[in-house]
C-alpha atoms as a PDB file:
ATOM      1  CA  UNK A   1      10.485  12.719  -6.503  1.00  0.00           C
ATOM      2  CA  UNK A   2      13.106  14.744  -5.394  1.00  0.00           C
ATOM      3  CA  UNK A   3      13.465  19.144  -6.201  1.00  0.00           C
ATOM      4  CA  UNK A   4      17.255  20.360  -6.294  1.00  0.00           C
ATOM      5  CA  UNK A   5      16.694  23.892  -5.220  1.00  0.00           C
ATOM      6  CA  UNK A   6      20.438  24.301  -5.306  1.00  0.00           C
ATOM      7  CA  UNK A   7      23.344  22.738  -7.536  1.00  0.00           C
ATOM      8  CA  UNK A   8      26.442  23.723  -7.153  1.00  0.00           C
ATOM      9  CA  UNK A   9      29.930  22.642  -9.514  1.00  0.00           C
ATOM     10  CA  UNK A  10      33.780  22.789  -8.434  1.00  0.00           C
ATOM     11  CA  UNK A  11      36.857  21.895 -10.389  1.00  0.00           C
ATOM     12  CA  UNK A  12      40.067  22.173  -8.695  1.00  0.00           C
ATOM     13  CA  UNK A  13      43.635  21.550 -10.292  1.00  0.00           C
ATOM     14  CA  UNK A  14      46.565  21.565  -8.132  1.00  0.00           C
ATOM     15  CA  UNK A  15      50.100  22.180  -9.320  1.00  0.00           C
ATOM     16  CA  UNK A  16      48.963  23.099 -12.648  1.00  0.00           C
ATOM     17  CA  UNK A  17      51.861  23.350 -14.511  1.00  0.00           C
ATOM     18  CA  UNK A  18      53.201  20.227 -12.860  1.00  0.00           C
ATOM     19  CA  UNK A  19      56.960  21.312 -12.087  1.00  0.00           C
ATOM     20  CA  UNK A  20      58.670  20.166  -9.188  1.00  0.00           C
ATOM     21  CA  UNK A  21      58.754  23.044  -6.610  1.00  0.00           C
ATOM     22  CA  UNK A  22      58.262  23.017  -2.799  1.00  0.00           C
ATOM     23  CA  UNK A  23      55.154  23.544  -1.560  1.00  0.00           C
ATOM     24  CA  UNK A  24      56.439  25.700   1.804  1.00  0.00           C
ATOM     25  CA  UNK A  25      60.024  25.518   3.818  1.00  0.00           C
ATOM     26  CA  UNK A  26      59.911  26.167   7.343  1.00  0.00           C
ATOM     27  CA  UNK A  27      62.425  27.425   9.397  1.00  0.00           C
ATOM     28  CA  UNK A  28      64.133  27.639  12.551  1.00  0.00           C
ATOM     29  CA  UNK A  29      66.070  29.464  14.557  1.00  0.00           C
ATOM     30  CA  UNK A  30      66.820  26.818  17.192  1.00  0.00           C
ATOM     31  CA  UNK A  31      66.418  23.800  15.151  1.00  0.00           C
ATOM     32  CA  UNK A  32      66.636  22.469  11.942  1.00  0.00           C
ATOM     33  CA  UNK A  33      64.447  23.469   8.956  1.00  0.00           C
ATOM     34  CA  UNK A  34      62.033  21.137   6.799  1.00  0.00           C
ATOM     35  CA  UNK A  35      60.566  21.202   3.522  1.00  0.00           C
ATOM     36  CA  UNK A  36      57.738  19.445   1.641  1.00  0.00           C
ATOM     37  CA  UNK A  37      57.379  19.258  -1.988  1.00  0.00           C
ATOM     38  CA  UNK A  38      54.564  19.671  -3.537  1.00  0.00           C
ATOM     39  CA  UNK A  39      52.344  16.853  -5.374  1.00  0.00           C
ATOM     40  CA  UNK A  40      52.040  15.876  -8.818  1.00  0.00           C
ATOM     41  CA  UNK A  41      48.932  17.585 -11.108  1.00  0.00           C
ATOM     42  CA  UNK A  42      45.818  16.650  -9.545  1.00  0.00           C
ATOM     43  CA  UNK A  43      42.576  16.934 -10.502  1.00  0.00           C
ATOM     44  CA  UNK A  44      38.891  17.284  -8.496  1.00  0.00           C
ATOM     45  CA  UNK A  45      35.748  17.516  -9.705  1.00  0.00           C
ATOM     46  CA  UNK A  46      32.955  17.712  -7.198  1.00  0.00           C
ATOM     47  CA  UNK A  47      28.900  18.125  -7.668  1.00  0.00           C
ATOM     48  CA  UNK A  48      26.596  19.070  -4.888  1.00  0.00           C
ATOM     49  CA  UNK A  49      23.124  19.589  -4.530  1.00  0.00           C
ATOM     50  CA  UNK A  50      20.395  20.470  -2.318  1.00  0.00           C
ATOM     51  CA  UNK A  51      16.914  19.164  -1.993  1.00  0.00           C
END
């Protein structure tokens, strides 16, 4: 069968706290600036092995 010689684990939460902020605001001197808010709470969970 198969030997996992190496398992790894990972859980990732964005925006933890889940308030509306912006993520990053970029300016210009020559131009106009932008924004981008940032997402809602997410959640990841990833596994990974080796064999």
């Amino acid at each position: 069968m198969f030997n996992i010689d190496v398992m790894r684990t990972r859980f990732d939460v964005d925006n933890i706290v889940d308030k509306d902020r912006l993520s990053f605001i970029s300016s210009s001197t020559t131009g106009d600036s932008f924004s981008r808010p940032q997402p809602p709470r997410t959640f990841q969970f990833t596994n990974s092995g080796e064999i």
